[in-house]
Protein backbone atom coordinates (compact mmCIF):
# COMPACT_ATOMS: atom_id res chain seq x y z
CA UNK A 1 57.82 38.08 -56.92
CA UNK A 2 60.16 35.36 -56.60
CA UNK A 3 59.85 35.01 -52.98
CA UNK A 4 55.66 35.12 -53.56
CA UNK A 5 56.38 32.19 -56.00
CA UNK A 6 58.60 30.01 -53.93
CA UNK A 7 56.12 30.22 -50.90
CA UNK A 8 52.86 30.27 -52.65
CA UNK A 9 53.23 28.69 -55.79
CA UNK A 10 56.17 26.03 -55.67
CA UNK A 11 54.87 23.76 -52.69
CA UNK A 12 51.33 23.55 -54.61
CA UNK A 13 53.20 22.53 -58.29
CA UNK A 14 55.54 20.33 -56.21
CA UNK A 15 52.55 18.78 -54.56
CA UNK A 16 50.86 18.23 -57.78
CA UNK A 17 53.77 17.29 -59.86
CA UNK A 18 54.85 14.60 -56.90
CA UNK A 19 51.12 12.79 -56.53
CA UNK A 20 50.82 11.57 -60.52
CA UNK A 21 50.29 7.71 -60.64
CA UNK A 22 53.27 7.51 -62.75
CA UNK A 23 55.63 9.03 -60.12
CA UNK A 24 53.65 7.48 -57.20
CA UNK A 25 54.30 4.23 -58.96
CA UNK A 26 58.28 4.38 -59.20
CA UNK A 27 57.94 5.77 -55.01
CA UNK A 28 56.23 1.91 -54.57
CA UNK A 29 59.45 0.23 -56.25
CA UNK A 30 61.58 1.51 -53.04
CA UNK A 31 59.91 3.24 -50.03
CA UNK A 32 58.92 0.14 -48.81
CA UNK A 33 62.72 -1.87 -48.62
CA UNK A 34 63.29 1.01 -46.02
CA UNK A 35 64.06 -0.61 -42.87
CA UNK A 36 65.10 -0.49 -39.07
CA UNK A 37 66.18 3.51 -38.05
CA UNK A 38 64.94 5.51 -41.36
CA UNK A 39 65.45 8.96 -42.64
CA UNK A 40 63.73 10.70 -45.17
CA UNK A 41 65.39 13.44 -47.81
CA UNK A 42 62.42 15.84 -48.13
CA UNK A 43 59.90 14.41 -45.93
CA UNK A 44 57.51 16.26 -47.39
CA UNK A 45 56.95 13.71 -50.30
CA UNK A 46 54.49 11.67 -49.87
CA UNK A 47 55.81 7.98 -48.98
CA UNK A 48 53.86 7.49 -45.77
CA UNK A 49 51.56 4.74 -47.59
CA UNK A 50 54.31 3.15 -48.85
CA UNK A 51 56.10 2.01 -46.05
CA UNK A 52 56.18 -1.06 -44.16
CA UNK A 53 55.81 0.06 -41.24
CA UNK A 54 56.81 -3.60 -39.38
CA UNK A 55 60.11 -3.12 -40.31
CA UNK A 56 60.59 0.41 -39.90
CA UNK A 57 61.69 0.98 -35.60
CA UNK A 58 61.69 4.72 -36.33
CA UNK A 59 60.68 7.52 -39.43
CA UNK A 60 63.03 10.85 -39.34
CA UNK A 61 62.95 13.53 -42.30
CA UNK A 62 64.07 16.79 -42.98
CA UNK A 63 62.37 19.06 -45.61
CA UNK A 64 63.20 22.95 -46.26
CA UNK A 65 59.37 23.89 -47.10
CA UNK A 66 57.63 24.74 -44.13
CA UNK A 67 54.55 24.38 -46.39
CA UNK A 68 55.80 20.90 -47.51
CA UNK A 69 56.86 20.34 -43.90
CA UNK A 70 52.97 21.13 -42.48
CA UNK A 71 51.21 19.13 -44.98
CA UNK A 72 53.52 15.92 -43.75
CA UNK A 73 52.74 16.97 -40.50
CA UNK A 74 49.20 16.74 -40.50
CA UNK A 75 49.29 13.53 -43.06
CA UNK A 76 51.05 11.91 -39.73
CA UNK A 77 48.42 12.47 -37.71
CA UNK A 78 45.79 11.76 -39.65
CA UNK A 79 47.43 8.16 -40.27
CA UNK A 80 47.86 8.15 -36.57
CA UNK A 81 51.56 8.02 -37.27
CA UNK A 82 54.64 9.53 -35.37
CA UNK A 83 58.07 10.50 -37.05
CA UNK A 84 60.78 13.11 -36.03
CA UNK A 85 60.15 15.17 -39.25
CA UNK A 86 61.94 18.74 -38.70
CA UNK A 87 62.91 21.86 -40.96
CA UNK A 88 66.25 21.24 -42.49
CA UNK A 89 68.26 20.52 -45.71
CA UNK A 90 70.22 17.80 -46.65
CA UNK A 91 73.77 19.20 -46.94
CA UNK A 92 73.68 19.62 -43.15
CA UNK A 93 71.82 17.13 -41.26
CA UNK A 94 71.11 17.31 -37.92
CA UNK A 95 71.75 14.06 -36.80
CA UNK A 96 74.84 12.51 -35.51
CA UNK A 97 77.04 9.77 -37.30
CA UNK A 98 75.65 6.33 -38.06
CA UNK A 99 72.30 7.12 -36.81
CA UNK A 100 70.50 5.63 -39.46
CA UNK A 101 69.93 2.20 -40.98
CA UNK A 102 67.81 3.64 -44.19
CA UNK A 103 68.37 6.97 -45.94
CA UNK A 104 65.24 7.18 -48.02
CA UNK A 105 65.61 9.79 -51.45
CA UNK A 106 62.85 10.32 -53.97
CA UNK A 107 62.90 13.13 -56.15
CA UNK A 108 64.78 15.32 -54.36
CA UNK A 109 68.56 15.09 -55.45
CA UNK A 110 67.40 17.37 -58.31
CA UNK A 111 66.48 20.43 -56.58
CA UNK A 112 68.85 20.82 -53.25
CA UNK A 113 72.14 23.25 -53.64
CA UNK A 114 74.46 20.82 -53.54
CA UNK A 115 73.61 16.78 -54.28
CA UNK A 116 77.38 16.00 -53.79
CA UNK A 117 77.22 17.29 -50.29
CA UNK A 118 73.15 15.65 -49.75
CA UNK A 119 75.08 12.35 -50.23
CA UNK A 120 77.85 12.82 -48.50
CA UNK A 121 76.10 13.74 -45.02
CA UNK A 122 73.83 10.35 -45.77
CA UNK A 123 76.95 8.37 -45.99
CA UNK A 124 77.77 10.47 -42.60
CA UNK A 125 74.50 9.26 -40.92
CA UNK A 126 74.34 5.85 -42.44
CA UNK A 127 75.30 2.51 -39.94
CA UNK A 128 78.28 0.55 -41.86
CA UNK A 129 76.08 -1.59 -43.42
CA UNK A 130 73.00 0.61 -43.97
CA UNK A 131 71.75 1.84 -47.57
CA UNK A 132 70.45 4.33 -49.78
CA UNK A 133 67.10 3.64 -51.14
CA UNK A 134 66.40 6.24 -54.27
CA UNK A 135 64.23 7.12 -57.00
CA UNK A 136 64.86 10.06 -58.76
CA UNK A 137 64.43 11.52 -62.27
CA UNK A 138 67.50 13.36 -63.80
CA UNK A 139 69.71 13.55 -67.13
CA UNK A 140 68.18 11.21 -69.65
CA UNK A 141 70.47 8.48 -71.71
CA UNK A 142 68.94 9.67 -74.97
CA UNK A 143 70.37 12.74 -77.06
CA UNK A 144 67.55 14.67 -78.25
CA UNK A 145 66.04 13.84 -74.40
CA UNK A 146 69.07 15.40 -73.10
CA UNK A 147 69.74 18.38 -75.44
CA UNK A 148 65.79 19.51 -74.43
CA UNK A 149 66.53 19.12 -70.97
CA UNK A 150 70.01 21.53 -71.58
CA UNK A 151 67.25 23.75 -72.90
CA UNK A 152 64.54 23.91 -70.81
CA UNK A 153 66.25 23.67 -67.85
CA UNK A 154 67.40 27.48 -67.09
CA UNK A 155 63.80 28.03 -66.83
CA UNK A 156 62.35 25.48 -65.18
CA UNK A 157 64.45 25.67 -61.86
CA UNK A 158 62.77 29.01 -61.86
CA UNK A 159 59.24 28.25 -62.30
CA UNK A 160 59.88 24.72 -60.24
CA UNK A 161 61.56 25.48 -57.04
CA UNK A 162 65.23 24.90 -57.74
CA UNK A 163 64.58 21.34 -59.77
CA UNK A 164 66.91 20.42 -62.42
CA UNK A 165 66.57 18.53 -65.33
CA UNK A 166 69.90 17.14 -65.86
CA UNK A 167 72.07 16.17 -63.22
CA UNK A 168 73.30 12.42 -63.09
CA UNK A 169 71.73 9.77 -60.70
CA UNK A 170 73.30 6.74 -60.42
CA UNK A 171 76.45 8.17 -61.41
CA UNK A 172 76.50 11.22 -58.62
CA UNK A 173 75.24 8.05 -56.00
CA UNK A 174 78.56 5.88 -57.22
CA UNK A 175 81.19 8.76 -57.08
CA UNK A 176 80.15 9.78 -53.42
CA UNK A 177 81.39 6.93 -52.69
CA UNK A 178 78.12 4.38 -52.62
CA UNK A 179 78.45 1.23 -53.95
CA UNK A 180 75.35 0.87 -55.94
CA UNK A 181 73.38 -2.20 -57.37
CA UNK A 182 73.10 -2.18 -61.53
CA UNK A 183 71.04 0.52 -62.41
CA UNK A 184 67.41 0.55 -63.20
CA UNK A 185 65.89 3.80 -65.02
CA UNK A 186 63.36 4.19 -67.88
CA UNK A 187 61.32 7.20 -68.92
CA UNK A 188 57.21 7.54 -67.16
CA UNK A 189 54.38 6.89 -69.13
CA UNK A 190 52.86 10.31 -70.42
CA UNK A 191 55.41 12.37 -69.30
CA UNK A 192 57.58 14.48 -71.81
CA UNK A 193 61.20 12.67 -72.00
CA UNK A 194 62.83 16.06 -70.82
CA UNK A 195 60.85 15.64 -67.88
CA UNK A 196 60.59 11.54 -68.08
CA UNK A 197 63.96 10.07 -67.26
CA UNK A 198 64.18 8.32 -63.51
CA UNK A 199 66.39 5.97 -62.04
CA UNK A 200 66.20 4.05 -59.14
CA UNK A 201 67.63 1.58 -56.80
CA UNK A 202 70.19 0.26 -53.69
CA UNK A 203 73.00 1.58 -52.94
CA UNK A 204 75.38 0.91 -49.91
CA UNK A 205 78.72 2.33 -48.44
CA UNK A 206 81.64 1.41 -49.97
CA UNK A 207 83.66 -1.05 -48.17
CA UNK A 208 80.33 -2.37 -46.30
CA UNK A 209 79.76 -6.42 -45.85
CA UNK A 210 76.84 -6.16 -48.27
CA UNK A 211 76.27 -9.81 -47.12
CA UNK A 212 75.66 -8.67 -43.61
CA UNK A 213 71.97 -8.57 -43.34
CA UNK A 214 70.02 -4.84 -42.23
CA UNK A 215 68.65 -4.09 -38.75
CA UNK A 216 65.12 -5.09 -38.54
């Protein structure tokens, strides 16, 4: 059953879930600073509109879903676009060191095994003065927010593919060893606070000459 779920059920309530104006809306606040060499945590989102695509050189993603992974496929082509998007994961990517000049993240720190790991291959593939552009929802500032999300969460990385409610953002970004701007978060409009809470933003490698202007 849970197998059925995963492949049948997940990709279509991830697909849903990831296309509501109030999510699309926080995507528009950072796809498009991606610049130069990019790669994309779980490709499968869909970003492709919102990127600028005269000062991205070249689009790479992994995603695990090969039903995720098709749909981005054929959203490519129908754009007339071309990107190296492959099957993967992002605790073990399959690109060598300081490949990258953009590692793009939007809500998808909450659902891979290990976000420590995620974040410590982008630092792997990152230039020395490349960045981290993310946007993604996790453990919420407020109390009662957070004690619903201790509650509901046991189920709902069931029913929702692995996603958790309450892991840190900013926080897990700053003590892989990112150096990131102050952080900006607030709950979405007509979404349930357990659910609600994102955070987004820049982050870059610590010890990087963050006055040292990006490829582009």
């Amino acid at each position: 059953m849970s197998n059925w779920w995963d492949r049948n059920v997940v990709p279509r309530l991830i697909g849903c879930a990831c296309t509501q104006p109030a999510v699309m809306q926080d995507r528009a606040k950072v796809v498009p600073l991606a610049s130069g060499d990019v790669l994309e945590l779980g490709c499968g989102a869909p970003n492709l509109d919102y990127y600028d695509w005269n000062k991205v050189h070249s689009l790479s993603g992994v995603d695990p879903s090969p039903q995720l992974l098709a749909s981005a496929t054929r959203a490519l082509e129908s754009k007339g676009l071309t990107a190296n998007f492959m099957s993967g994961v992002a605790e073990a990517l399959p690109f060598a060191n300081a490949s990258f000049d953009t590692v793009v993240t939007t809500f998808t720190l909450c659902s891979v095994q290990d976000p420590h790991l995620a974040l410590l291959e982008a630092k792997r593939v990152l230039r020395p003065n490349g960045r981290l552009l993310f946007v993604e929802h996790g453990g919420a500032p407020d109390p009662s927010a957070a004690a619903w999300q201790n509650r509901i969460e046991p189920i709902w990385k069931r029913i929702a593919g692995g996603c958790h409610l309450t892991r840190p953002v900013t926080q897990a970004i700053s003590d892989a060893g990112f150096i990131c701007q102050p952080p900006q978060g607030h709950y979405m409009k007509r979404t349930p606070k357990w659910l609600g809470w994102v955070e987004w933003g820049e982050a870059r490698l610590a010890g990087a000459d963050v006055a040292s202007p990006n490829k582009s």
